[in-house]
Protein backbone atom coordinates (compact mmCIF):
# COMPACT_ATOMS: atom_id res chain seq x y z
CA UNK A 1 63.40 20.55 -83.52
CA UNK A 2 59.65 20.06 -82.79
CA UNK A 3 59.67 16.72 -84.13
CA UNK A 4 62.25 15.63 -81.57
CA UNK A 5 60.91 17.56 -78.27
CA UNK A 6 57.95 15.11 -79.20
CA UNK A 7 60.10 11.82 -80.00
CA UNK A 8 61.07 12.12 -76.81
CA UNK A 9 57.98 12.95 -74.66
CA UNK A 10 56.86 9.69 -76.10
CA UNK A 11 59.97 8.04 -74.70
CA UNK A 12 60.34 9.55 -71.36
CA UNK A 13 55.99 9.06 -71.23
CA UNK A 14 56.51 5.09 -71.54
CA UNK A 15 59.96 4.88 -69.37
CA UNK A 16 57.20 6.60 -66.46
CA UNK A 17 54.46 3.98 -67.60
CA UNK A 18 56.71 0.96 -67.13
CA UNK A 19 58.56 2.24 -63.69
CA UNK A 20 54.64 2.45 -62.78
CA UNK A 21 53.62 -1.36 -63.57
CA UNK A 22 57.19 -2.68 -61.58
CA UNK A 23 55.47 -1.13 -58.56
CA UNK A 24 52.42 -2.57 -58.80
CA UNK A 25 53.58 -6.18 -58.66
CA UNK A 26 51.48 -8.17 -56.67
CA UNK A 27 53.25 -9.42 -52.87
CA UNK A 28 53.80 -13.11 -53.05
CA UNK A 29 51.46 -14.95 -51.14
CA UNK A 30 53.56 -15.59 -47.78
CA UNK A 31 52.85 -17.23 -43.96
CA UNK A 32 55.24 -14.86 -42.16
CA UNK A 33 53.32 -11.66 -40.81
CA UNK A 34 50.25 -11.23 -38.72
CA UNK A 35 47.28 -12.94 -38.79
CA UNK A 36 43.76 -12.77 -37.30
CA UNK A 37 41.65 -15.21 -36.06
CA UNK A 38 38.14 -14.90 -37.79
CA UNK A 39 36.23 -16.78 -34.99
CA UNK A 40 38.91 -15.45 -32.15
CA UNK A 41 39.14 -11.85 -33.70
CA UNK A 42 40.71 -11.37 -29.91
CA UNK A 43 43.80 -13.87 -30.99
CA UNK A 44 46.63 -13.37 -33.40
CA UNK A 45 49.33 -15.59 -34.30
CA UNK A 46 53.04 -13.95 -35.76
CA UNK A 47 55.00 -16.01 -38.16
CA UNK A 48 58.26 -14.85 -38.00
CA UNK A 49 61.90 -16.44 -38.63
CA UNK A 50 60.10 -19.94 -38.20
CA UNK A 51 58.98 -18.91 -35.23
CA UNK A 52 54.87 -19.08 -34.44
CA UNK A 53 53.46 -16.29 -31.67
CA UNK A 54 50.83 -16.26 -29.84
CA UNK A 55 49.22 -12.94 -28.86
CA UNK A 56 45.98 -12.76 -27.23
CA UNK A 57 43.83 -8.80 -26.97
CA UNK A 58 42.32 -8.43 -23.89
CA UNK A 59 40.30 -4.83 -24.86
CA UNK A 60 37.16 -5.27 -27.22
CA UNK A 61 38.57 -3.40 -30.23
CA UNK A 62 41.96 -4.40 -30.76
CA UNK A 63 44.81 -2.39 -32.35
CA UNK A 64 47.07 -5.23 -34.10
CA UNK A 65 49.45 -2.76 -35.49
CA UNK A 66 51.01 -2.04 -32.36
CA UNK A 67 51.10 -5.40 -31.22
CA UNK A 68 54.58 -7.24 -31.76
CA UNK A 69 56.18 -10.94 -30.61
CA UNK A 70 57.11 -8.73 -27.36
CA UNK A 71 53.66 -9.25 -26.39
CA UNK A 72 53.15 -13.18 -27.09
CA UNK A 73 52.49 -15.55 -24.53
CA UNK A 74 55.83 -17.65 -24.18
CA UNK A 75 57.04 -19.91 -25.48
CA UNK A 76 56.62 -20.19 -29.22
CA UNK A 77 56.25 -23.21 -31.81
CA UNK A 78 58.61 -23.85 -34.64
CA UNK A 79 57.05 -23.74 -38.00
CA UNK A 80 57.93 -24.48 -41.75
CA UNK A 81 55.70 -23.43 -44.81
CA UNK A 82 56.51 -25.03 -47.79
CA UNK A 83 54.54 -25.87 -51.23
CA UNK A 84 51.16 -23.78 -49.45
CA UNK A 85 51.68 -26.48 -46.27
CA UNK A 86 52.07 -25.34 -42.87
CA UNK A 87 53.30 -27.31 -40.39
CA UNK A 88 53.89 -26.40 -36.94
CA UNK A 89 55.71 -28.17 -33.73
CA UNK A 90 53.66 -28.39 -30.70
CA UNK A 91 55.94 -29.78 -28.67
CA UNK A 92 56.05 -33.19 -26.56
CA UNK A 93 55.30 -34.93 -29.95
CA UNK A 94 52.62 -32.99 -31.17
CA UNK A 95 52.58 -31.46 -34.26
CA UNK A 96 49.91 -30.14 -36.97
CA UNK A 97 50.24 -30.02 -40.80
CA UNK A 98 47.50 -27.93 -43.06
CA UNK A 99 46.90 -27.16 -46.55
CA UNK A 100 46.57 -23.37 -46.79
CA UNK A 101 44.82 -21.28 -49.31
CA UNK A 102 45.49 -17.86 -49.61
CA UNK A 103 42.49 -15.62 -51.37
CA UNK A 104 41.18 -12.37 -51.37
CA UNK A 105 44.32 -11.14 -53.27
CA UNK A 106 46.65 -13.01 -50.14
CA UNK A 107 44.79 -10.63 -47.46
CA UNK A 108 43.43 -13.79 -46.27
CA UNK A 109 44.51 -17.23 -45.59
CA UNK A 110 41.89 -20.84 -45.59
CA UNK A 111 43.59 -23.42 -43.11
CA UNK A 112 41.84 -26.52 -44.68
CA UNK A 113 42.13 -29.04 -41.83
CA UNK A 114 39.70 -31.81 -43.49
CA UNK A 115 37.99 -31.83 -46.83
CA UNK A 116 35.37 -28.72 -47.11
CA UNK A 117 36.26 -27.78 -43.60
CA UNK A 118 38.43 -24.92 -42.41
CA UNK A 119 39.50 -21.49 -40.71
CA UNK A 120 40.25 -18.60 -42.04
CA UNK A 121 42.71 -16.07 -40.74
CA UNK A 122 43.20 -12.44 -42.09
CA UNK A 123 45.77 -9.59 -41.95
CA UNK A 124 45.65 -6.77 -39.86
CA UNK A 125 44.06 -3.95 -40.92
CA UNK A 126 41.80 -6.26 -43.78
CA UNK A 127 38.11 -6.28 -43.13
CA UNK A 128 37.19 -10.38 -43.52
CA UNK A 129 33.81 -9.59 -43.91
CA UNK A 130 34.77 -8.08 -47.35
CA UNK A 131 36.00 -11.61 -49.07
CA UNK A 132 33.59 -14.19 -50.20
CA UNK A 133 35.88 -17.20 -50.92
């Protein structure tokens, strides 16, 4: 009787342990969201159902959770991502097409726009400042 209360601790212990490990799978690194400007910590773009937003903060400390496409500036640029390219419509012809690099565990995104030279955009709430690459 004892030896089977403990047989099956031991099972129901490892069914938690593995339930655990699912959840912790890492997000796939993704374009769609919100993303911060590092030099233009006042501008955001949105990604969202191909769609590219514009948002701009006008108050010094800005609160990006609240802010949604409601509050873009009009009209916004088509956009694919495919194969860690992103390339976006301008309009009237114009277009742009960058490598991008996600790092810092996907919190943060490297818009290489010529060799050794680029941006780098990061998710609301992350702290840039906190990844090196």
């Amino acid at each position: 009787m004892i030896s089977t209360i403990i047989i099956s601790s031991l099972f129901l212990g490892c069914e938690k342990e593995e339930t655990q490990s699912i959840q912790e799978t890492p997000k796939s690194n993704t374009i769609e969201g919100k993303w911060v400007l590092e030099d233009y910590p006042n501008t955001a773009y949105i990604f969202e159902n191909g769609l590219r937003y514009t948002v701009y903060c006008i108050t010094p400390n800005c609160n990006w959770d609240t802010v949604t496409t409601a509050h873009a500036i009009p009209n916004p640029e088509n956009y694919t991502f495919e194969n860690d390219t992103l390339k976006i419509d301008l309009g009237f012809g114009n277009s742009i097409s960058d490598y991008m690099v996600f790092v810092c565990g996907g919190e943060v995104v490297k818009r290489e726009y010529t060799l050794g030279q680029y941006v780098r955009w990061s998710r609301p709430p992350y702290d840039i400042s906190n990844c090196n690459e």
